[in-house]
PDB file of N, CA and C in Angstrom:
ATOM      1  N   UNK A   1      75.455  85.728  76.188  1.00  0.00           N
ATOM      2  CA  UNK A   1      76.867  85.394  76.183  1.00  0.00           C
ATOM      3  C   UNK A   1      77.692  86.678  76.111  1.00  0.00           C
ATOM      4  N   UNK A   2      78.344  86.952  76.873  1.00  0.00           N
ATOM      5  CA  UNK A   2      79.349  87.887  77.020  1.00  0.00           C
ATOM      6  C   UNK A   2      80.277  87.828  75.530  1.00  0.00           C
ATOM      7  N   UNK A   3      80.587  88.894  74.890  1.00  0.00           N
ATOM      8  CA  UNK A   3      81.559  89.458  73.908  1.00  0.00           C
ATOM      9  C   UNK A   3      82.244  90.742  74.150  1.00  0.00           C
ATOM     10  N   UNK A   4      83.535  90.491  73.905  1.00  0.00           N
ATOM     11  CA  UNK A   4      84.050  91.075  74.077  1.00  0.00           C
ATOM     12  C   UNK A   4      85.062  91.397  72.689  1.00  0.00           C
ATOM     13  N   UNK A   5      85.365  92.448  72.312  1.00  0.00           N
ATOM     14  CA  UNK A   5      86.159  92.380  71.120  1.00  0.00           C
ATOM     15  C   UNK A   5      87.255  93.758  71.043  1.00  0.00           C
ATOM     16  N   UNK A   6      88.460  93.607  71.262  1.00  0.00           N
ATOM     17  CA  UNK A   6      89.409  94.647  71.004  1.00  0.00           C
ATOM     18  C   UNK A   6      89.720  94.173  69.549  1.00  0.00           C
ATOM     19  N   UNK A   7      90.163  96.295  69.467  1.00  0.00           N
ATOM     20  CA  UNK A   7      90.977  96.874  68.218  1.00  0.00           C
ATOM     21  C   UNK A   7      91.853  97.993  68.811  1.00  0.00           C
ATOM     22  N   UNK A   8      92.202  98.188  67.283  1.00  0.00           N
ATOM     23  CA  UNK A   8      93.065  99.334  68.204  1.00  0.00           C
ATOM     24  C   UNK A   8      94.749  99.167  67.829  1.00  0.00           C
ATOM     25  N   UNK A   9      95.360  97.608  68.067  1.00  0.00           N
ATOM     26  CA  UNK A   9      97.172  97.646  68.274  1.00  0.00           C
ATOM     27  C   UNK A   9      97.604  98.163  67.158  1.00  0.00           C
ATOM     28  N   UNK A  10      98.470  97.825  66.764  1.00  0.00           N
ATOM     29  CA  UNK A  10      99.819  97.848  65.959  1.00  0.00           C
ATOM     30  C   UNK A  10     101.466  98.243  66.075  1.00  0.00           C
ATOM     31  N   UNK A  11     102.243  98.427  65.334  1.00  0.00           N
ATOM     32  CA  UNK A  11     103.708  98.303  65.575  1.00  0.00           C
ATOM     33  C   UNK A  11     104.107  99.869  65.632  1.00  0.00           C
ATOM     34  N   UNK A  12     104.488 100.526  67.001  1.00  0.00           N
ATOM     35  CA  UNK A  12     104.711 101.816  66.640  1.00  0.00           C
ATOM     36  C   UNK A  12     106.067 102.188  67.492  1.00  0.00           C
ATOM     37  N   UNK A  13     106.976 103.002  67.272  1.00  0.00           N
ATOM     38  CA  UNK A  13     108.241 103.149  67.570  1.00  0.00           C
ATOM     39  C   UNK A  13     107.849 103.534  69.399  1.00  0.00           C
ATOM     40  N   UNK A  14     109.110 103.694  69.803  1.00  0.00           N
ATOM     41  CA  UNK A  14     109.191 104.190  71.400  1.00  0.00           C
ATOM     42  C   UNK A  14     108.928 105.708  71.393  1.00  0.00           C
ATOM     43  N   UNK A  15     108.116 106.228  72.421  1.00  0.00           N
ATOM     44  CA  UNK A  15     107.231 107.515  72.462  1.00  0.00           C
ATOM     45  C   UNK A  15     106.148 107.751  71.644  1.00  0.00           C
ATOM     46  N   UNK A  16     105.646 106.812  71.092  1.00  0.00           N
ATOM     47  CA  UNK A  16     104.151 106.720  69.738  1.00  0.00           C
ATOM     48  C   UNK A  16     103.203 106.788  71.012  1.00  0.00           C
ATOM     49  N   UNK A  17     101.944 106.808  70.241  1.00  0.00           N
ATOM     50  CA  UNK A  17     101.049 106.796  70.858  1.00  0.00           C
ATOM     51  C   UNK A  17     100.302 105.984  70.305  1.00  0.00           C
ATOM     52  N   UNK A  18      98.459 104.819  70.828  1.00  0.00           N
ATOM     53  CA  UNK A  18      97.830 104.477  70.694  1.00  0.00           C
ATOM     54  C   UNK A  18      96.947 104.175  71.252  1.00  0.00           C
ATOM     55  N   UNK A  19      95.552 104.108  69.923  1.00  0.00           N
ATOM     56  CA  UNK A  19      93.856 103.956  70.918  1.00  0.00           C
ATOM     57  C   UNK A  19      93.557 102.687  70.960  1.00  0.00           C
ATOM     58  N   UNK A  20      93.607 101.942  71.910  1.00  0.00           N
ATOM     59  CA  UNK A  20      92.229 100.904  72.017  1.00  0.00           C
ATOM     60  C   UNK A  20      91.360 100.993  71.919  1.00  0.00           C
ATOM     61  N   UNK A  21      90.333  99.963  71.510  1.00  0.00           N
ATOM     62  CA  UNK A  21      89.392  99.939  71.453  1.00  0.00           C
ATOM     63  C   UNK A  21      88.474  98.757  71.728  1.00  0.00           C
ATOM     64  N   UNK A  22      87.476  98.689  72.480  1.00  0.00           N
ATOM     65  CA  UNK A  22      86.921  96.949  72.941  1.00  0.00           C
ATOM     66  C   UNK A  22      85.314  97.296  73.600  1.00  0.00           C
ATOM     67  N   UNK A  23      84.499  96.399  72.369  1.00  0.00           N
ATOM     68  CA  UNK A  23      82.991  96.949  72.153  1.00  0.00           C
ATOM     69  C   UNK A  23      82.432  95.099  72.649  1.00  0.00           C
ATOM     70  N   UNK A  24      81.833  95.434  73.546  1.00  0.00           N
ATOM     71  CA  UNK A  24      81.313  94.515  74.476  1.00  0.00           C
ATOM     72  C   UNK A  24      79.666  94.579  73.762  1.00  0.00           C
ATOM     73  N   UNK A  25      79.516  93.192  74.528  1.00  0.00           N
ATOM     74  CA  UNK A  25      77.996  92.856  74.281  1.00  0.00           C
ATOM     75  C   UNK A  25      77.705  91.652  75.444  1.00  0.00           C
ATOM     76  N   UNK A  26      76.461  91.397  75.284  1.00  0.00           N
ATOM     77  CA  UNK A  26      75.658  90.457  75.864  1.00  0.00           C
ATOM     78  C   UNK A  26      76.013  90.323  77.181  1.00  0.00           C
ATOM     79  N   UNK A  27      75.891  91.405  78.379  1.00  0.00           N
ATOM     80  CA  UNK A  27      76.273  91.822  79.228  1.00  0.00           C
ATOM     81  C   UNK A  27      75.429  93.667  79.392  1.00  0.00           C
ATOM     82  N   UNK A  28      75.104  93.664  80.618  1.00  0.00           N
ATOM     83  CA  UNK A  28      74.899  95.104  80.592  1.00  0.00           C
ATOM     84  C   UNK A  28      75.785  96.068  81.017  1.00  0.00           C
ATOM     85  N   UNK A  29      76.483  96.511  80.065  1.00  0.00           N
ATOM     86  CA  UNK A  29      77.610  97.340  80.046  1.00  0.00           C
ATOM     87  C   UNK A  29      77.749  98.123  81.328  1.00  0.00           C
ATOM     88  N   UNK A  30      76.954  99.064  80.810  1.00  0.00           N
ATOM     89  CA  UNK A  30      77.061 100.247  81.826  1.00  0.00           C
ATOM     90  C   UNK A  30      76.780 100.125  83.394  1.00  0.00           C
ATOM     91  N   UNK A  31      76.683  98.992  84.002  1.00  0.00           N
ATOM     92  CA  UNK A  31      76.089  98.577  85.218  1.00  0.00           C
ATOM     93  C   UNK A  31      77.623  97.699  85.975  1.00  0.00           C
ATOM     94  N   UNK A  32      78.502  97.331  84.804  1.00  0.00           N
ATOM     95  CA  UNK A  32      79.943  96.976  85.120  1.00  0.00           C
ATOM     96  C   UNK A  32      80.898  97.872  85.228  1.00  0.00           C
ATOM     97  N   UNK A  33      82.023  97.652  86.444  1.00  0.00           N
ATOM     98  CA  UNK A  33      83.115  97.946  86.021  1.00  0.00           C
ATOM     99  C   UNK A  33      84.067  97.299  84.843  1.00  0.00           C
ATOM    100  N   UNK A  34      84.895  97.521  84.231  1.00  0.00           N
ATOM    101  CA  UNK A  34      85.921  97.100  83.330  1.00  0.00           C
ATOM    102  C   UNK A  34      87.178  97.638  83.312  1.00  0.00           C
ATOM    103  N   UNK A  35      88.133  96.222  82.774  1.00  0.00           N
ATOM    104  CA  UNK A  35      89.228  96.412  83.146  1.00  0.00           C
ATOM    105  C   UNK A  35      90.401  96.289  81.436  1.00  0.00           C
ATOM    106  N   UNK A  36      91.310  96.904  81.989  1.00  0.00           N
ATOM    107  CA  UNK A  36      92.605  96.563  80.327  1.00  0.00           C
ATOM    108  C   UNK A  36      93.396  94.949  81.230  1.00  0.00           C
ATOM    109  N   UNK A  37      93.473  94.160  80.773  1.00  0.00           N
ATOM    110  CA  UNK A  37      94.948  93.847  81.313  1.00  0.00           C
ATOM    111  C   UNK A  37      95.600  93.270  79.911  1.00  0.00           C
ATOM    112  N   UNK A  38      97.083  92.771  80.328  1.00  0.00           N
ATOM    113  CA  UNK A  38      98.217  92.323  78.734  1.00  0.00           C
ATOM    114  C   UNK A  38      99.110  91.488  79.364  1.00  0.00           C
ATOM    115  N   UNK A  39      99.130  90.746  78.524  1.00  0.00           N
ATOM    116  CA  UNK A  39     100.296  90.055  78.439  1.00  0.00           C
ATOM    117  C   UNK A  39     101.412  89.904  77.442  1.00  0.00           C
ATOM    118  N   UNK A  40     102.844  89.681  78.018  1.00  0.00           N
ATOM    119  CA  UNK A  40     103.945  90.264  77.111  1.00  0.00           C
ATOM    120  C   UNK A  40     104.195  88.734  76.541  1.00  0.00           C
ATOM    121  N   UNK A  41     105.544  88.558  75.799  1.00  0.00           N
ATOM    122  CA  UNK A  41     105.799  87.511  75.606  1.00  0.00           C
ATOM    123  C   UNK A  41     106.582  86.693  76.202  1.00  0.00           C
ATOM    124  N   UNK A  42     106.253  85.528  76.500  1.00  0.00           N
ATOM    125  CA  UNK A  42     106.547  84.653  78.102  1.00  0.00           C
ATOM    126  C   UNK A  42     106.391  85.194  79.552  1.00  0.00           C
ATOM    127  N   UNK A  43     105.286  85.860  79.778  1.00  0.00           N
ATOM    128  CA  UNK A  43     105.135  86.578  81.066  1.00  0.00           C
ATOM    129  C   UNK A  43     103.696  86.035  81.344  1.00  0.00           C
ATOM    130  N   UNK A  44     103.630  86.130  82.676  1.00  0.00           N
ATOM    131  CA  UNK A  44     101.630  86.221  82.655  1.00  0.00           C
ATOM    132  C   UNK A  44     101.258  87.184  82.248  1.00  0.00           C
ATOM    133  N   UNK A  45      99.840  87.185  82.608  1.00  0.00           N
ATOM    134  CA  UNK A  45      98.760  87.964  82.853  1.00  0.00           C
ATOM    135  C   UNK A  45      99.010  89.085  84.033  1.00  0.00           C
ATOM    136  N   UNK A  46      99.398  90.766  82.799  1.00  0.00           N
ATOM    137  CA  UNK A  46      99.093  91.499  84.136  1.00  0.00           C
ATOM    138  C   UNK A  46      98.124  92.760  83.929  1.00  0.00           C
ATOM    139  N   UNK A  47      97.525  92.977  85.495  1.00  0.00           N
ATOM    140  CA  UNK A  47      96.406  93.887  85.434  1.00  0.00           C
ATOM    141  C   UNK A  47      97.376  95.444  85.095  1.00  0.00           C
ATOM    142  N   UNK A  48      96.276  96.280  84.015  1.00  0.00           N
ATOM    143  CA  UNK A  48      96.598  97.741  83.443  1.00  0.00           C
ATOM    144  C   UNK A  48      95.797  98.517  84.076  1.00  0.00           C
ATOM    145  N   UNK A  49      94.607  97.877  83.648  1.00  0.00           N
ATOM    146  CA  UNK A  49      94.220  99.918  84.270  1.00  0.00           C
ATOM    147  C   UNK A  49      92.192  99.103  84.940  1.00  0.00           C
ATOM    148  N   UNK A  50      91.588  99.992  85.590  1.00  0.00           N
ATOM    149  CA  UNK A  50      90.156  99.190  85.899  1.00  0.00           C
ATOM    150  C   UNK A  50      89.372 100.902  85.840  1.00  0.00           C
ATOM    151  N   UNK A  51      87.985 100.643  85.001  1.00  0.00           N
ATOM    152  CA  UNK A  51      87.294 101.806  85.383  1.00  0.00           C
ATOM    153  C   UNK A  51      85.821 101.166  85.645  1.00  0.00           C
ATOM    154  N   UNK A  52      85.297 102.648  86.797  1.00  0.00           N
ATOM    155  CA  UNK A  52      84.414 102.183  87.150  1.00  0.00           C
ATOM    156  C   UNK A  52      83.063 102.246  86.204  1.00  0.00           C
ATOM    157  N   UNK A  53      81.956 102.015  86.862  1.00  0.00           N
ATOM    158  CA  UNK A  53      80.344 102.049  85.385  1.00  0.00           C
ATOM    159  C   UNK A  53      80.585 103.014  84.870  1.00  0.00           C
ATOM    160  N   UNK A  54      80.386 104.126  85.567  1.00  0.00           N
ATOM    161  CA  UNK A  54      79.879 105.206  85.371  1.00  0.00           C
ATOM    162  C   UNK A  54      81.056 106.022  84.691  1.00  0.00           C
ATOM    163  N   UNK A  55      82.309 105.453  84.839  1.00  0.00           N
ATOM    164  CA  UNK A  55      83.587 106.227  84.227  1.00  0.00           C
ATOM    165  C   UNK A  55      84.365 106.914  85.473  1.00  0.00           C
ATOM    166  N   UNK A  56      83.790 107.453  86.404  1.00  0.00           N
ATOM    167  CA  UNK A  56      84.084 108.325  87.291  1.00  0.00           C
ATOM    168  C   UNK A  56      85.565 107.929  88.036  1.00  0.00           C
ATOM    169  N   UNK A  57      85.676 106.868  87.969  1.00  0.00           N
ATOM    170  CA  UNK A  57      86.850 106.355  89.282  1.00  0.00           C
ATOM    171  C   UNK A  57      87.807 105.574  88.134  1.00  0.00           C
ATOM    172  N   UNK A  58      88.539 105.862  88.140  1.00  0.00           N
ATOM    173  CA  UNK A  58      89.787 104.720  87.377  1.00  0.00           C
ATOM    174  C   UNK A  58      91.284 104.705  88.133  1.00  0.00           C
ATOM    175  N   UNK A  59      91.678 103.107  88.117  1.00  0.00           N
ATOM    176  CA  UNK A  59      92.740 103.011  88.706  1.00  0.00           C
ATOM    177  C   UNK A  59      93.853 102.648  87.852  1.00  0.00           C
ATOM    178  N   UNK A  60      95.175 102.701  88.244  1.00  0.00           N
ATOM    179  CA  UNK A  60      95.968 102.278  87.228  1.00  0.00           C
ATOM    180  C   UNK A  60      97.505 101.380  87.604  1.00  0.00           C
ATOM    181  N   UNK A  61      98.118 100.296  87.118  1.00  0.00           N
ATOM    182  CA  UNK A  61      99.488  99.932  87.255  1.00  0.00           C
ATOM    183  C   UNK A  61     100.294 100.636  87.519  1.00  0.00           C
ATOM    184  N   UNK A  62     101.156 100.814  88.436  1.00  0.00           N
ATOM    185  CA  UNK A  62     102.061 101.868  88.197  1.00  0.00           C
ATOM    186  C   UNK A  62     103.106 102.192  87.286  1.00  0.00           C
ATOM    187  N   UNK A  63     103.010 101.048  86.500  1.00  0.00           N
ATOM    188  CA  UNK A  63     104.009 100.750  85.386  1.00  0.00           C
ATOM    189  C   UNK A  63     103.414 101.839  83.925  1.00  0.00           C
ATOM    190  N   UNK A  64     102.157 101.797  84.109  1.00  0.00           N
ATOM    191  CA  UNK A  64     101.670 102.829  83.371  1.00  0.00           C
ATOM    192  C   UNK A  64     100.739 104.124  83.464  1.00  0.00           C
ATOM    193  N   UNK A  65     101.114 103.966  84.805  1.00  0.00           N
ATOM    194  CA  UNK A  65     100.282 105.592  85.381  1.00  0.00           C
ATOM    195  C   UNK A  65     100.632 106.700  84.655  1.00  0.00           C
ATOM    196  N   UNK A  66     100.293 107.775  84.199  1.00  0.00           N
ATOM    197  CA  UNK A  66     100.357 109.026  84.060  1.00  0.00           C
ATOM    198  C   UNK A  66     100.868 109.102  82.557  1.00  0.00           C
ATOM    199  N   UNK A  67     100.838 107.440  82.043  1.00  0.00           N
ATOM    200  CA  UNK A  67     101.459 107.459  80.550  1.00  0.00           C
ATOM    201  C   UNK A  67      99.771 107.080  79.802  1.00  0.00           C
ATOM    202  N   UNK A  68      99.094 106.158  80.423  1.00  0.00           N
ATOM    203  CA  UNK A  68      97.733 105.394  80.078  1.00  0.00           C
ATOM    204  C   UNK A  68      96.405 105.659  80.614  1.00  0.00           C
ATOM    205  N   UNK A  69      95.179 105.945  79.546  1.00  0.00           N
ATOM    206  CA  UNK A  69      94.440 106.458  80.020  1.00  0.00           C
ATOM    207  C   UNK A  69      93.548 105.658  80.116  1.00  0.00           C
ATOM    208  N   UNK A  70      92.548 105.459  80.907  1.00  0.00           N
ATOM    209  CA  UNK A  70      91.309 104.305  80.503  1.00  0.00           C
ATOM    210  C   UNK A  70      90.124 105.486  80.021  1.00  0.00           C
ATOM    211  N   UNK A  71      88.999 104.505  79.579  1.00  0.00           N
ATOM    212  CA  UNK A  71      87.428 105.636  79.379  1.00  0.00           C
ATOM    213  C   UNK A  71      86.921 104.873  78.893  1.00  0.00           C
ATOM    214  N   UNK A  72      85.576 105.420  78.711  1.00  0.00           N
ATOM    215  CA  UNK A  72      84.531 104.420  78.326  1.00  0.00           C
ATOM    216  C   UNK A  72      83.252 104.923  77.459  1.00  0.00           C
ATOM    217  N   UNK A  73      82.524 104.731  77.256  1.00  0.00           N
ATOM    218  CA  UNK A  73      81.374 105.487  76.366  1.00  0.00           C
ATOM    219  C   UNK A  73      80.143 104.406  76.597  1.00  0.00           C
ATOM    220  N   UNK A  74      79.225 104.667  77.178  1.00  0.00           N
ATOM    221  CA  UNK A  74      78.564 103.494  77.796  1.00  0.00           C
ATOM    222  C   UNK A  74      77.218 103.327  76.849  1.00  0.00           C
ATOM    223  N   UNK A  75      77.272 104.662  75.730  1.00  0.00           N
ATOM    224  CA  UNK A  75      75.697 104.650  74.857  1.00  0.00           C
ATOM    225  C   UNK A  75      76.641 103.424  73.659  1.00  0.00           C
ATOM    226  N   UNK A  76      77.882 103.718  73.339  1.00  0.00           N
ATOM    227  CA  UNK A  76      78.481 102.822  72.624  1.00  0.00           C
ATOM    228  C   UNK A  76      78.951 101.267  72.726  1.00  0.00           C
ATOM    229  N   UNK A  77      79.120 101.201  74.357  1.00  0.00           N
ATOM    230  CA  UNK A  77      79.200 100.147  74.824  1.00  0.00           C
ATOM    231  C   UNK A  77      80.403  99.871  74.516  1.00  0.00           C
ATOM    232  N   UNK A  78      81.501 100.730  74.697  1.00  0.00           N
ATOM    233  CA  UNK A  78      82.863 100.699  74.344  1.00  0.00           C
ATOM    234  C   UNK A  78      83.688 101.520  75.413  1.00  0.00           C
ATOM    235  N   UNK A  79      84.825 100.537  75.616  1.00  0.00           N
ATOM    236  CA  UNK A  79      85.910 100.534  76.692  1.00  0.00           C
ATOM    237  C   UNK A  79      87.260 100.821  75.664  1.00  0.00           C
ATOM    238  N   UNK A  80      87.804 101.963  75.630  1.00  0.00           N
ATOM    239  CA  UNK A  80      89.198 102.983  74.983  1.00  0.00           C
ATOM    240  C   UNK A  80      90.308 102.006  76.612  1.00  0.00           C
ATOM    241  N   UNK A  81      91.118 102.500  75.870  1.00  0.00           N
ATOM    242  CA  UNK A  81      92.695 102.203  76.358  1.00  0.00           C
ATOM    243  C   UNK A  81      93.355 103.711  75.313  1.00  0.00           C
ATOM    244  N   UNK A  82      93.850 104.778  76.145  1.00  0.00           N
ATOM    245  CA  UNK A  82      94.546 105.586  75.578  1.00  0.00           C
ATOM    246  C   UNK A  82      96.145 105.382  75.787  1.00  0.00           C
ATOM    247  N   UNK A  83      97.052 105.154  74.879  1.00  0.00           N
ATOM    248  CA  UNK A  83      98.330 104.686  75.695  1.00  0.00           C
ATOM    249  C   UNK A  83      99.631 105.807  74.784  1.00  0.00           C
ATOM    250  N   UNK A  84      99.983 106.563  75.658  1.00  0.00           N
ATOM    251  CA  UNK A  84     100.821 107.572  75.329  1.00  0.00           C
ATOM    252  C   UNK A  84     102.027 107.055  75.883  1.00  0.00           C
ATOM    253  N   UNK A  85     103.156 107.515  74.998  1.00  0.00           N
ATOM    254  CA  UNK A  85     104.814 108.102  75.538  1.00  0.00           C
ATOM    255  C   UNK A  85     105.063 106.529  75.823  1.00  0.00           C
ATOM    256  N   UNK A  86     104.875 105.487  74.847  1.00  0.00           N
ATOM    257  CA  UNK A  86     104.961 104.205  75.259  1.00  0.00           C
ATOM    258  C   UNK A  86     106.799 103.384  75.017  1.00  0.00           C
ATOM    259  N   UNK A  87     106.854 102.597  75.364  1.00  0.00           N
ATOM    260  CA  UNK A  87     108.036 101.903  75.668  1.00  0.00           C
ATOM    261  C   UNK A  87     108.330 100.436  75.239  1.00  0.00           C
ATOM    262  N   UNK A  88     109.577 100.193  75.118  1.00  0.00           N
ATOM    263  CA  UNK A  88     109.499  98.581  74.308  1.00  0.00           C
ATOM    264  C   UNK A  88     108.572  97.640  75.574  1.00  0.00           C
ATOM    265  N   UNK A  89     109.106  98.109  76.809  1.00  0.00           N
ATOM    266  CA  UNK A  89     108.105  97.127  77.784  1.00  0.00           C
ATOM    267  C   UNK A  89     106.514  97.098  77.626  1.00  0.00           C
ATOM    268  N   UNK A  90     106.386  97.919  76.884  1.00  0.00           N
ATOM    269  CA  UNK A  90     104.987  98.004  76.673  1.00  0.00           C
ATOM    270  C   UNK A  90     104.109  96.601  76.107  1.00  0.00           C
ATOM    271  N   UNK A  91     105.409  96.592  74.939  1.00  0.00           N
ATOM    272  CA  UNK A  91     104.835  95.169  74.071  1.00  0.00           C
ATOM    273  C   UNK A  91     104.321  93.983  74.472  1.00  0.00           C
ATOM    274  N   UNK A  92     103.180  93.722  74.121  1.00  0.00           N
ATOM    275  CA  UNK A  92     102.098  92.741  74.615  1.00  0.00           C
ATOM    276  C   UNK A  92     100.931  92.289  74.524  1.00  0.00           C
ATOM    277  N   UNK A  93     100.213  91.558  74.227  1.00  0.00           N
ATOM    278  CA  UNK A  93      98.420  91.408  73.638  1.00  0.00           C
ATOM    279  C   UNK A  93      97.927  92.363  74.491  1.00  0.00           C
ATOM    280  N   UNK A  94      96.946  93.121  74.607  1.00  0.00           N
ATOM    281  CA  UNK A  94      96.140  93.491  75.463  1.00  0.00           C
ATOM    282  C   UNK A  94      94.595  92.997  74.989  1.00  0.00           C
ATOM    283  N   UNK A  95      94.337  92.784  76.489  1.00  0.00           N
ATOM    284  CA  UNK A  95      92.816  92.407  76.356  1.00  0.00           C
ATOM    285  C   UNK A  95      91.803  93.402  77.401  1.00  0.00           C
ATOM    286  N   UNK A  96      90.636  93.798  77.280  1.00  0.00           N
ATOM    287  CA  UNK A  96      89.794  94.094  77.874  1.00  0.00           C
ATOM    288  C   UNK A  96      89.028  92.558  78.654  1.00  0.00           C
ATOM    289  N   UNK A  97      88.709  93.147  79.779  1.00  0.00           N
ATOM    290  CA  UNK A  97      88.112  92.314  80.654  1.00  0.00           C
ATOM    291  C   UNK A  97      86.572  92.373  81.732  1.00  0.00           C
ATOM    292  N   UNK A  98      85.991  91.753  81.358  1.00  0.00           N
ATOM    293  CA  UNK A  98      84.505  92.186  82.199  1.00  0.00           C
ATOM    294  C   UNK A  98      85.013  91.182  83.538  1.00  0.00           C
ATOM    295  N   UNK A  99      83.558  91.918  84.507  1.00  0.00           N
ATOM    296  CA  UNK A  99      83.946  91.514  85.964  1.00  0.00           C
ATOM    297  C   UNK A  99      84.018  89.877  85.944  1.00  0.00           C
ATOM    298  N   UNK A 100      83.518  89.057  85.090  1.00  0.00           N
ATOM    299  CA  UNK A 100      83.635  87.643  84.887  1.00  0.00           C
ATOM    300  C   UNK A 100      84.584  87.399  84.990  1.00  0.00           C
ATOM    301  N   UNK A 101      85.840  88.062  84.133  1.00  0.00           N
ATOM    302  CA  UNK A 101      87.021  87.714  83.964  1.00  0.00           C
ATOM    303  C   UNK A 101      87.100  87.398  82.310  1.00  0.00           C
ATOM    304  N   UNK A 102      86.003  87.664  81.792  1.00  0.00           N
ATOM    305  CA  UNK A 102      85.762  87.060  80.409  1.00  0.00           C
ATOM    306  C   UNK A 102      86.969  88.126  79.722  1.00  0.00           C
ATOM    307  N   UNK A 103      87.632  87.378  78.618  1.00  0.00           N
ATOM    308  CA  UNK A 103      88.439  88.228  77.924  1.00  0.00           C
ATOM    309  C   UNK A 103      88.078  87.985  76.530  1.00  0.00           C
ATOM    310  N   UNK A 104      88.551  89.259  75.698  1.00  0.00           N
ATOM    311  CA  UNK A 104      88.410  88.722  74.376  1.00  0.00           C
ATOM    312  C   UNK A 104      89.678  88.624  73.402  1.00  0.00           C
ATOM    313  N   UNK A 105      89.628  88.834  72.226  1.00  0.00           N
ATOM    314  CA  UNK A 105      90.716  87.991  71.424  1.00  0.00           C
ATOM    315  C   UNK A 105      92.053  88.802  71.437  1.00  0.00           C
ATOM    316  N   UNK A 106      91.990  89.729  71.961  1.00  0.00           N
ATOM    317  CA  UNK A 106      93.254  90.499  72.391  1.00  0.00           C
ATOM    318  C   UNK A 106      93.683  91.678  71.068  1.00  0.00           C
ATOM    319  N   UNK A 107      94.121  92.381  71.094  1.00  0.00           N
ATOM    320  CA  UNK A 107      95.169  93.052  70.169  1.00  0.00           C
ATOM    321  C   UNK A 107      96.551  93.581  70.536  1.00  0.00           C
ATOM    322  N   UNK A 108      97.561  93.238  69.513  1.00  0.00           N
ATOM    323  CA  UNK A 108      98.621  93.077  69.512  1.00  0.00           C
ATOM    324  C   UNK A 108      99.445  94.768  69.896  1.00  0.00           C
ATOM    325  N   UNK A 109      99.686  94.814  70.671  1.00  0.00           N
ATOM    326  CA  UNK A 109     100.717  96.222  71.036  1.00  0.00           C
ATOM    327  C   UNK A 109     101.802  96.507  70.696  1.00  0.00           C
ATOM    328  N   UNK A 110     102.707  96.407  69.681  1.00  0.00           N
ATOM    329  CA  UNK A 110     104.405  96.262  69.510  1.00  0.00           C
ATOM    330  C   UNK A 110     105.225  97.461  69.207  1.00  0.00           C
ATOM    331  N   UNK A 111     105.865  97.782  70.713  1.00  0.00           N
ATOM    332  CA  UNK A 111     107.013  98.603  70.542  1.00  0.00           C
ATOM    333  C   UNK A 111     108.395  98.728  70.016  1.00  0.00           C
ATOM    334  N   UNK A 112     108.575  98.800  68.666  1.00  0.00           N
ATOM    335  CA  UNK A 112     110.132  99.104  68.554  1.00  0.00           C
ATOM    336  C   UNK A 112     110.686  99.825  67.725  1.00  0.00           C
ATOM    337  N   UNK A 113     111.655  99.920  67.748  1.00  0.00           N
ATOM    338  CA  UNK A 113     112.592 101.410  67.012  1.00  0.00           C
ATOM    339  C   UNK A 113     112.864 100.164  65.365  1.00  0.00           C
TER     340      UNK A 113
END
């Protein structure tokens, strides 16, 4: 059974910074790509950032390019979300996502002054 589990949020002013964190199981990690996506409040589901197995290739939203980092650690079996120079739009669950689509219980992101 696929698990998936983020950490990582909390409440931090506009320009803060924060780490995700989302430690997968029952799945062979390192043989997947993985993805961030979030949702705000009353919005869908939108895609953040996707990296590939191996780490090598990562793509990103343009809403958070050059602010958000993805990475991965594949002996740990853990998928980071680095999210710098962030913004009230930021605010939103984020979840990590395997190629299933499987998500897990999310953690909370909240931007405000």
């Amino acid at each position: 059974e696929v698990r998936l589990v983020e950490s990582g949020g909390g409440l931090v002013q506009p320009g803060g910074s924060l780490r995700l964190s989302c430690v997968a199981s029952g799945f062979t990690f390192n043989t997947n790509a993985m993805s961030w996506v979030r949702q705000a409040p009353g919005k869908g589901l939108e895609w953040v950032s996707t990296i590939s197995d191996g780490g090598s290739n990562t793509h990103y939203a343009d809403s958070v390019k050059g602010r958000f980092t993805i990475s991965r650690d594949n002996a740990k079996k853990t998928l980071y979300l680095q999210l710098n120079n962030l913004k009230t739009e930021d605010t939103a669950m984020y979840y990590c996502q395997s190629p299933d689509s499987t998500r897990g219980q999310g953690t909370q992101v909240t931007i405000s002054s």
